[in-house]
Protein backbone atom coordinates (compact mmCIF):
# COMPACT_ATOMS: atom_id res chain seq x y z
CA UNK A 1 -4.17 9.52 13.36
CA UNK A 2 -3.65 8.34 10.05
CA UNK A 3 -7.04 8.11 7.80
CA UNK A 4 -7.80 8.36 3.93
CA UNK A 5 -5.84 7.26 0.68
CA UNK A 6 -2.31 6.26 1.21
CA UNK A 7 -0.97 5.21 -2.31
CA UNK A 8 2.01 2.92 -2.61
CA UNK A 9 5.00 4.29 -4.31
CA UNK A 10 6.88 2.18 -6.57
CA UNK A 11 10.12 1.28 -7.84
CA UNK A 12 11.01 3.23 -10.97
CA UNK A 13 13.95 1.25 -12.53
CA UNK A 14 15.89 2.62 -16.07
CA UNK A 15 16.00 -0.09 -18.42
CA UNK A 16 19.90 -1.28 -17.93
CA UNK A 17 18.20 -2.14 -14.27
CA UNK A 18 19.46 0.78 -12.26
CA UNK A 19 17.44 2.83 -10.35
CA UNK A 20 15.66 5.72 -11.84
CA UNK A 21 15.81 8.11 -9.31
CA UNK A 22 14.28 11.20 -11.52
CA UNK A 23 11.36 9.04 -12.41
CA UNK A 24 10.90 8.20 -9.00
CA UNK A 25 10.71 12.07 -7.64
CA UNK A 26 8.36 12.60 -10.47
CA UNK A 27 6.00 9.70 -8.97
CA UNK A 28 5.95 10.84 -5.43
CA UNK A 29 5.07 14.55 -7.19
CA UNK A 30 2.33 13.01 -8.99
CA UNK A 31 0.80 11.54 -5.27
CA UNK A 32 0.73 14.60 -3.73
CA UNK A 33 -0.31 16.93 -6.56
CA UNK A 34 -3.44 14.38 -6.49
CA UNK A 35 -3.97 15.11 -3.23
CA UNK A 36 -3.27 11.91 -0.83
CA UNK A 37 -3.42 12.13 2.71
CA UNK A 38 0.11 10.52 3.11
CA UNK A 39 2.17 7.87 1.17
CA UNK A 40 3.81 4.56 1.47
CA UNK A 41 7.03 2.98 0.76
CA UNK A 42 8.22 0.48 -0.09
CA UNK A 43 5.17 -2.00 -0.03
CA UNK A 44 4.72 -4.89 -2.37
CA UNK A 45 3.63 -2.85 -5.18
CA UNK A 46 7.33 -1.30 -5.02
CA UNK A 47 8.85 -4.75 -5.21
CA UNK A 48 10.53 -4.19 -2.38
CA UNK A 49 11.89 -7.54 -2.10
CA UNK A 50 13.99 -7.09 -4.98
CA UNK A 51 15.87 -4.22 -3.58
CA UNK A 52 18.93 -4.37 -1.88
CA UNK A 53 19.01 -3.01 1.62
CA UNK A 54 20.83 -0.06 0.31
CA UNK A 55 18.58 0.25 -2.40
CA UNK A 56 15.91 0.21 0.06
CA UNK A 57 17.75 2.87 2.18
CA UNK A 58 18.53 5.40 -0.68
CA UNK A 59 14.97 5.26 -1.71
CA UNK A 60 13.30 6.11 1.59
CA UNK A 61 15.34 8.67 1.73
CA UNK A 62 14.58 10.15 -0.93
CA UNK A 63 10.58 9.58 -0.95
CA UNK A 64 11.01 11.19 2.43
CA UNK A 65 12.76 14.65 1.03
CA UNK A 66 10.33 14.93 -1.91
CA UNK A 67 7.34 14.69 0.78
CA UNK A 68 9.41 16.94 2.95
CA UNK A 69 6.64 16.62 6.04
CA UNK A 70 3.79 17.59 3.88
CA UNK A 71 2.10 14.22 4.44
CA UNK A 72 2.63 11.21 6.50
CA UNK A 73 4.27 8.60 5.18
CA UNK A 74 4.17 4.99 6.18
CA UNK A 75 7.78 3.13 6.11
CA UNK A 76 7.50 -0.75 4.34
CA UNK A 77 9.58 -2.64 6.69
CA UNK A 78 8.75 -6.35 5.97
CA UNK A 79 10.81 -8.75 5.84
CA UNK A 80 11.24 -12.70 7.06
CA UNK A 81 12.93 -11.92 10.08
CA UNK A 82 12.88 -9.71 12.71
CA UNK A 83 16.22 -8.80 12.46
CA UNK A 84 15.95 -7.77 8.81
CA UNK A 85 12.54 -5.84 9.87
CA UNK A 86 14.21 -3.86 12.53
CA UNK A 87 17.42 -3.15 10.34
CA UNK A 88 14.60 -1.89 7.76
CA UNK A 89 12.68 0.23 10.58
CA UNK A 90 15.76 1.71 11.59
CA UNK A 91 16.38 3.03 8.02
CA UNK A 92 13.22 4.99 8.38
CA UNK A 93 13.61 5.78 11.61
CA UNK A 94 16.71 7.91 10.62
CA UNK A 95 14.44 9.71 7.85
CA UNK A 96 11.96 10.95 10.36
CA UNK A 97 9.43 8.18 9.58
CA UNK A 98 8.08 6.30 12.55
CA UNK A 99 4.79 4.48 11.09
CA UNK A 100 5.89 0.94 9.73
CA UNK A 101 3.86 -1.47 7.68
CA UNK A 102 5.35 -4.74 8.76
CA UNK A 103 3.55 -7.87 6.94
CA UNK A 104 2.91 -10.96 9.01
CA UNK A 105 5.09 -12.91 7.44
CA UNK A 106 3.89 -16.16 5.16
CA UNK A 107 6.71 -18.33 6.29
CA UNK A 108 5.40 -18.65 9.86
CA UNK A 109 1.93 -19.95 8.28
CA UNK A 110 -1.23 -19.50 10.75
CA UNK A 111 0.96 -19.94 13.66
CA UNK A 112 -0.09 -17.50 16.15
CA UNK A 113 2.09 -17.97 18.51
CA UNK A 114 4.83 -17.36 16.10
CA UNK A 115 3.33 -14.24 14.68
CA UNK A 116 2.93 -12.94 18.09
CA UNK A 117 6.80 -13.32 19.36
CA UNK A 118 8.07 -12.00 16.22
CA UNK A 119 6.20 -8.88 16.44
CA UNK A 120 7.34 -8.90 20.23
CA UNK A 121 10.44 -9.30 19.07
CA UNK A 122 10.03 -6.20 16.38
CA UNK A 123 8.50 -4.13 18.32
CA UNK A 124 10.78 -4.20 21.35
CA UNK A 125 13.97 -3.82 18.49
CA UNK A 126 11.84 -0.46 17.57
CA UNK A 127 10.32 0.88 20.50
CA UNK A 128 9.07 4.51 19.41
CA UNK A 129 7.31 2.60 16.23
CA UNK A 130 3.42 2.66 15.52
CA UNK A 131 3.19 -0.72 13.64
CA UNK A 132 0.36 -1.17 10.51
CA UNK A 133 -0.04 -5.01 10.87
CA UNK A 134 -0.21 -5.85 7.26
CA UNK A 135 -1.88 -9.19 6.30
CA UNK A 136 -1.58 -10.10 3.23
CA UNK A 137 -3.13 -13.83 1.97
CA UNK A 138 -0.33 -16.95 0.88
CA UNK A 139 2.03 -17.07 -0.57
CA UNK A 140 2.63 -13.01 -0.26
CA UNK A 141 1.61 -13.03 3.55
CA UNK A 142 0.32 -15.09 6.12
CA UNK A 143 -3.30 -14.82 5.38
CA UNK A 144 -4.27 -14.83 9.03
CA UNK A 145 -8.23 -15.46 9.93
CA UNK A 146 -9.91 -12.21 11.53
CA UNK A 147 -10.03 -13.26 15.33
CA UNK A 148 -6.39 -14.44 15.02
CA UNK A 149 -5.31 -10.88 13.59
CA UNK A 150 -7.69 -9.23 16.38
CA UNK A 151 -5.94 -11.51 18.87
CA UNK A 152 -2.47 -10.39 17.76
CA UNK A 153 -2.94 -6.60 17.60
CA UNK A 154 -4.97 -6.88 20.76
CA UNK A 155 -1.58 -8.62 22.78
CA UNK A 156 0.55 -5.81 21.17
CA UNK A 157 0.12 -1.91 22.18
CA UNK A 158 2.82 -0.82 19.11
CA UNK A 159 0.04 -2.33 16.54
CA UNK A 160 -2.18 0.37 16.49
CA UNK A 161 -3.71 -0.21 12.51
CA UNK A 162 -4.13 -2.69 10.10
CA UNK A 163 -3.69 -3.24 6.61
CA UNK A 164 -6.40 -6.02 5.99
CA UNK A 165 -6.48 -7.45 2.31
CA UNK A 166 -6.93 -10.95 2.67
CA UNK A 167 -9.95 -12.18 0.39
CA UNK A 168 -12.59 -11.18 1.54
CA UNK A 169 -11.61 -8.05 3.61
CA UNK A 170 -14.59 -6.77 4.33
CA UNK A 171 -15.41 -9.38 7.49
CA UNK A 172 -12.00 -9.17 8.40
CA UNK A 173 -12.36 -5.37 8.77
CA UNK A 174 -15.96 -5.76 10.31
CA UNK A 175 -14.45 -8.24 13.14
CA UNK A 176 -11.28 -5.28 13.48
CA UNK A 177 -13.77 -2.54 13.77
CA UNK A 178 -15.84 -3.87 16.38
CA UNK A 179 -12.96 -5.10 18.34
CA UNK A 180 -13.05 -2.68 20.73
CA UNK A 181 -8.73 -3.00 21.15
CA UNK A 182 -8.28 0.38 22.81
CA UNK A 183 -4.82 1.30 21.10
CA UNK A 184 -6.24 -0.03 17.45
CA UNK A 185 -6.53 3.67 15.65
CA UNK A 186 -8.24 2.26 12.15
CA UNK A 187 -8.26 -0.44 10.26
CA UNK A 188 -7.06 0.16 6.40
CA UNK A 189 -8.27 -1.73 3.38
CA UNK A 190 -5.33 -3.10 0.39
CA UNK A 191 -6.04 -5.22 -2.60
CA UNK A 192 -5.68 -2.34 -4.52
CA UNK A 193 -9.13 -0.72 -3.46
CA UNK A 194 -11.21 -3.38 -5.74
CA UNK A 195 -13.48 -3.86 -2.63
CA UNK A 196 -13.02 0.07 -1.04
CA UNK A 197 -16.88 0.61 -0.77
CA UNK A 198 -17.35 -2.30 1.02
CA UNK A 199 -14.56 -1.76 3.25
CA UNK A 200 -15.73 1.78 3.93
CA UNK A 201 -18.71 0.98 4.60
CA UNK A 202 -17.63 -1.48 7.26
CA UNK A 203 -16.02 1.21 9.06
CA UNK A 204 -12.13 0.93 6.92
CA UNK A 205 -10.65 4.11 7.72
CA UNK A 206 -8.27 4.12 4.91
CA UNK A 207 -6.75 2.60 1.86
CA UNK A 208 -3.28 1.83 0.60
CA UNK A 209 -3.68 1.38 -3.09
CA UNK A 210 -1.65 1.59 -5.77
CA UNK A 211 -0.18 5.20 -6.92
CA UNK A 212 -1.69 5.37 -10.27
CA UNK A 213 -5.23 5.97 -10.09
CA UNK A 214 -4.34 8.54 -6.91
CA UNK A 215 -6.68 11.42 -8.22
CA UNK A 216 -9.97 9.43 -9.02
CA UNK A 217 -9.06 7.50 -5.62
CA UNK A 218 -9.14 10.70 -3.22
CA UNK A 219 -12.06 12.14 -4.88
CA UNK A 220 -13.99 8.77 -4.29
CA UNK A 221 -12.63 8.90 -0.44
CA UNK A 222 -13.95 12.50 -0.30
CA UNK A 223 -17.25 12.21 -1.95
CA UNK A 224 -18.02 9.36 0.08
CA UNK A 225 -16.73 11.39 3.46
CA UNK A 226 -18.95 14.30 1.96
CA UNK A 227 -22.15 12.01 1.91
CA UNK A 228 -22.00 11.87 -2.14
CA UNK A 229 -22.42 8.47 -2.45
CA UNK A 230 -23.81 8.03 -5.71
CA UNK A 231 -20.47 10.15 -6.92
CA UNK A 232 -18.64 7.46 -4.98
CA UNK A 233 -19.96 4.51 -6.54
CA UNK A 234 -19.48 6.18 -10.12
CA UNK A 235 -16.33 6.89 -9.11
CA UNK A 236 -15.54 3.37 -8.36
CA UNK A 237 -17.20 1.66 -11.36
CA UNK A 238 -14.44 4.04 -13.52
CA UNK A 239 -11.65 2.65 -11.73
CA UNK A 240 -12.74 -1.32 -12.02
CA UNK A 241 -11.76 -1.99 -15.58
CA UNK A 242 -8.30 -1.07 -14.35
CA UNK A 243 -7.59 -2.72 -11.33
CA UNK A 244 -8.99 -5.90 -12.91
CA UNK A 245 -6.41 -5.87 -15.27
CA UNK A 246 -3.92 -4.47 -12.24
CA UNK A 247 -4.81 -7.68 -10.93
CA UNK A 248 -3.09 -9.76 -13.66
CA UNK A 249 -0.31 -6.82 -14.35
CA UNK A 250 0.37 -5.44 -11.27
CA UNK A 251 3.41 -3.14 -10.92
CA UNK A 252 3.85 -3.67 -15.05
CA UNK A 253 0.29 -1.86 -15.47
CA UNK A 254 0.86 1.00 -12.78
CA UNK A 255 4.18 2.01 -14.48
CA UNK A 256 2.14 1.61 -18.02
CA UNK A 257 -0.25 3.82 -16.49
CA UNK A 258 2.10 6.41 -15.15
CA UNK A 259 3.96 6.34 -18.65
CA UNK A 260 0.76 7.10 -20.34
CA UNK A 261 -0.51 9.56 -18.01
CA UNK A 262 2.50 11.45 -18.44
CA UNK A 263 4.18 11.05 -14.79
CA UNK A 264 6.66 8.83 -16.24
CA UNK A 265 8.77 6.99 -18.60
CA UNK A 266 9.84 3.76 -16.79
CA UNK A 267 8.25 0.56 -17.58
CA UNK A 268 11.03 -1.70 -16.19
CA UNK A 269 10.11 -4.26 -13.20
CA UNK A 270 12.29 -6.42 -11.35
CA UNK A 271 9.57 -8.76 -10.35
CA UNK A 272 8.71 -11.63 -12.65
CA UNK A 273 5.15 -10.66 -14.07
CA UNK A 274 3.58 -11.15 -17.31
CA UNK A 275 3.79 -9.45 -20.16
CA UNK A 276 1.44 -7.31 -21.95
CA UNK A 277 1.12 -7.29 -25.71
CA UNK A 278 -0.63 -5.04 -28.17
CA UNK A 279 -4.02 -5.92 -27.89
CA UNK A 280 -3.55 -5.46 -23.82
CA UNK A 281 -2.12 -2.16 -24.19
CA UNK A 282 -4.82 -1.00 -26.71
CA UNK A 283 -7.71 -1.83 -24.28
CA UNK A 284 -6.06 -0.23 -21.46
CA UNK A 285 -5.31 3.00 -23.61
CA UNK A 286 -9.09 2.92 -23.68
CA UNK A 287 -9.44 2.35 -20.23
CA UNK A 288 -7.04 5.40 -19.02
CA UNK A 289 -9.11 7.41 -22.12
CA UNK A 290 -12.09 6.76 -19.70
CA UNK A 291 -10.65 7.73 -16.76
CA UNK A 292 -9.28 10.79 -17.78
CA UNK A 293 -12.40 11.83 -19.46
CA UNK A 294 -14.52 10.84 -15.78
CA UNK A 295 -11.85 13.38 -13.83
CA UNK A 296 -11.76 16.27 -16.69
């Protein structure tokens, strides 16, 4: 069963636009030295829809002979059609990796009845996968309500978690969690972990954040698993500043972050994001000051 802090790996890209393949080994080293309980890729926060399929395949690859089975790792295999999700799943598949976080995809709207023949459709193109139902809100995802996602995982036995970061989560993840769907395993919390205490506390079993703050994230997960609650909470006041700003940033800040904790040197993106300028930089110098000085 998969439980606790799953970081998303990203996209390391040199700046002529290749793909920095050194940078990323250095990344997935940098997860597991900070002790997650399994990884991701690619997710949004690898901007996987601006890789090419063989882009996409390389990578996997690769994140999957760095982790070399010391972790789980959860495949990204959205995409707008089934087709393209099952060509993606398939990719894994072939690196060992079975557990795919397929998005419910913002094209078919709140359509259930769509969303429920396209994961039919997925699931019986991949029939040894465990599926993590990712919704994400419009225009990434779908932004399904909670008793439509319940309904959905409910009519499919290869759904067995879900990725819940619609706005708020945390009834979403209350209405999962009481569900009683007898092949649901756990419910996961995303936005970044801005709301994890909340989510945990509505019975969120684990969270798919972004890579960067990795360290301070699995020492909140295990002082809040150890009872330590008050460590918990301090824990996740330190690592607000940031993901505020990751909010506005996104994959720009984690790859500032990485650069200036020392995991690595690329700062290129592919997605279109804004840019940050001295006086951004400066206050998030102070911010990662902060945060190093809270985990010392």
């Amino acid at each position: 069963m998969l439980k606790g802090i799953f970081p998303v790996i990203p996209t390391l890209f040199n700046d002529d636009n290749s793909l920095d393949l050194e940078g990323q080994r250095q990344v997935v080293r940098f997860a597991l030295d900070a002790g997650a309980h399994g990884v991701v890729f690619p997710g949004v926060a690898s901007e996987y829809n601006f890789l090419t399929p063989d882009e996409r395949g390389e990578l996997i690859g690769l994140v999957a002979k760095e982790v070399d089975g010391r972790v789980p790792i959860v495949g990204g295999a959205s995409a707008p059609t089934p087709e393209e999700v099952i060509v993606a799943g398939q990719q894994a598949a072939s690196n060992g990796i079975n557990h795919l976080m397929i998005m419910a995809p913002g094209a078919l709207e709140k359509n259930l009845e769509a969303h429920q023949a396209f994961f039919r459709e997925v699931s019986s193109g991949l029939p040894n996968a465990e599926i993590i139902l990712q919704n994400a809100p419009s225009p990434i995802g779908a932004g399904l309500e909670p008793d439509a996602i319940a309904t959905l995982a409910a009519g499919n036995a290869a759904i067995t978690y879900v990725k819940e970061e619609t706005l708020p989560s945390g009834p979403a993840i209350t209405t999962l969690a009481e569900s009683g769907i007898p092949h649901l395993k756990a419910v996961f919390g995303g936005g970044g972990a801005r709301y994890i205490i909340d989510e945990l506390n509505r019975g969120a079993l684990g969270q798919m954040p972004a890579v960067e703050l990795t360290d301070l994230h699995v020492a909140l997960w295990n002082a809040y698993f150890e009872g330590d609650l008050e460590k918990a909470r301090d824990l996740y006041r330190i690592s607000l500043p940031l993901l505020v700003s990751q909010a506005v940033y996104r994959m720009r800040l984690t790859k500032y972050v990485l650069m200036k904790r020392g995991v690595s040197g690329s700062l290129a993106v592919r997605a279109p994001l804004p840019g940050m300028d001295d006086f951004t930089k400066r206050d998030l110098d102070q911010m990662i000051t902060d945060l190093e000085g809270a985990l010392s």
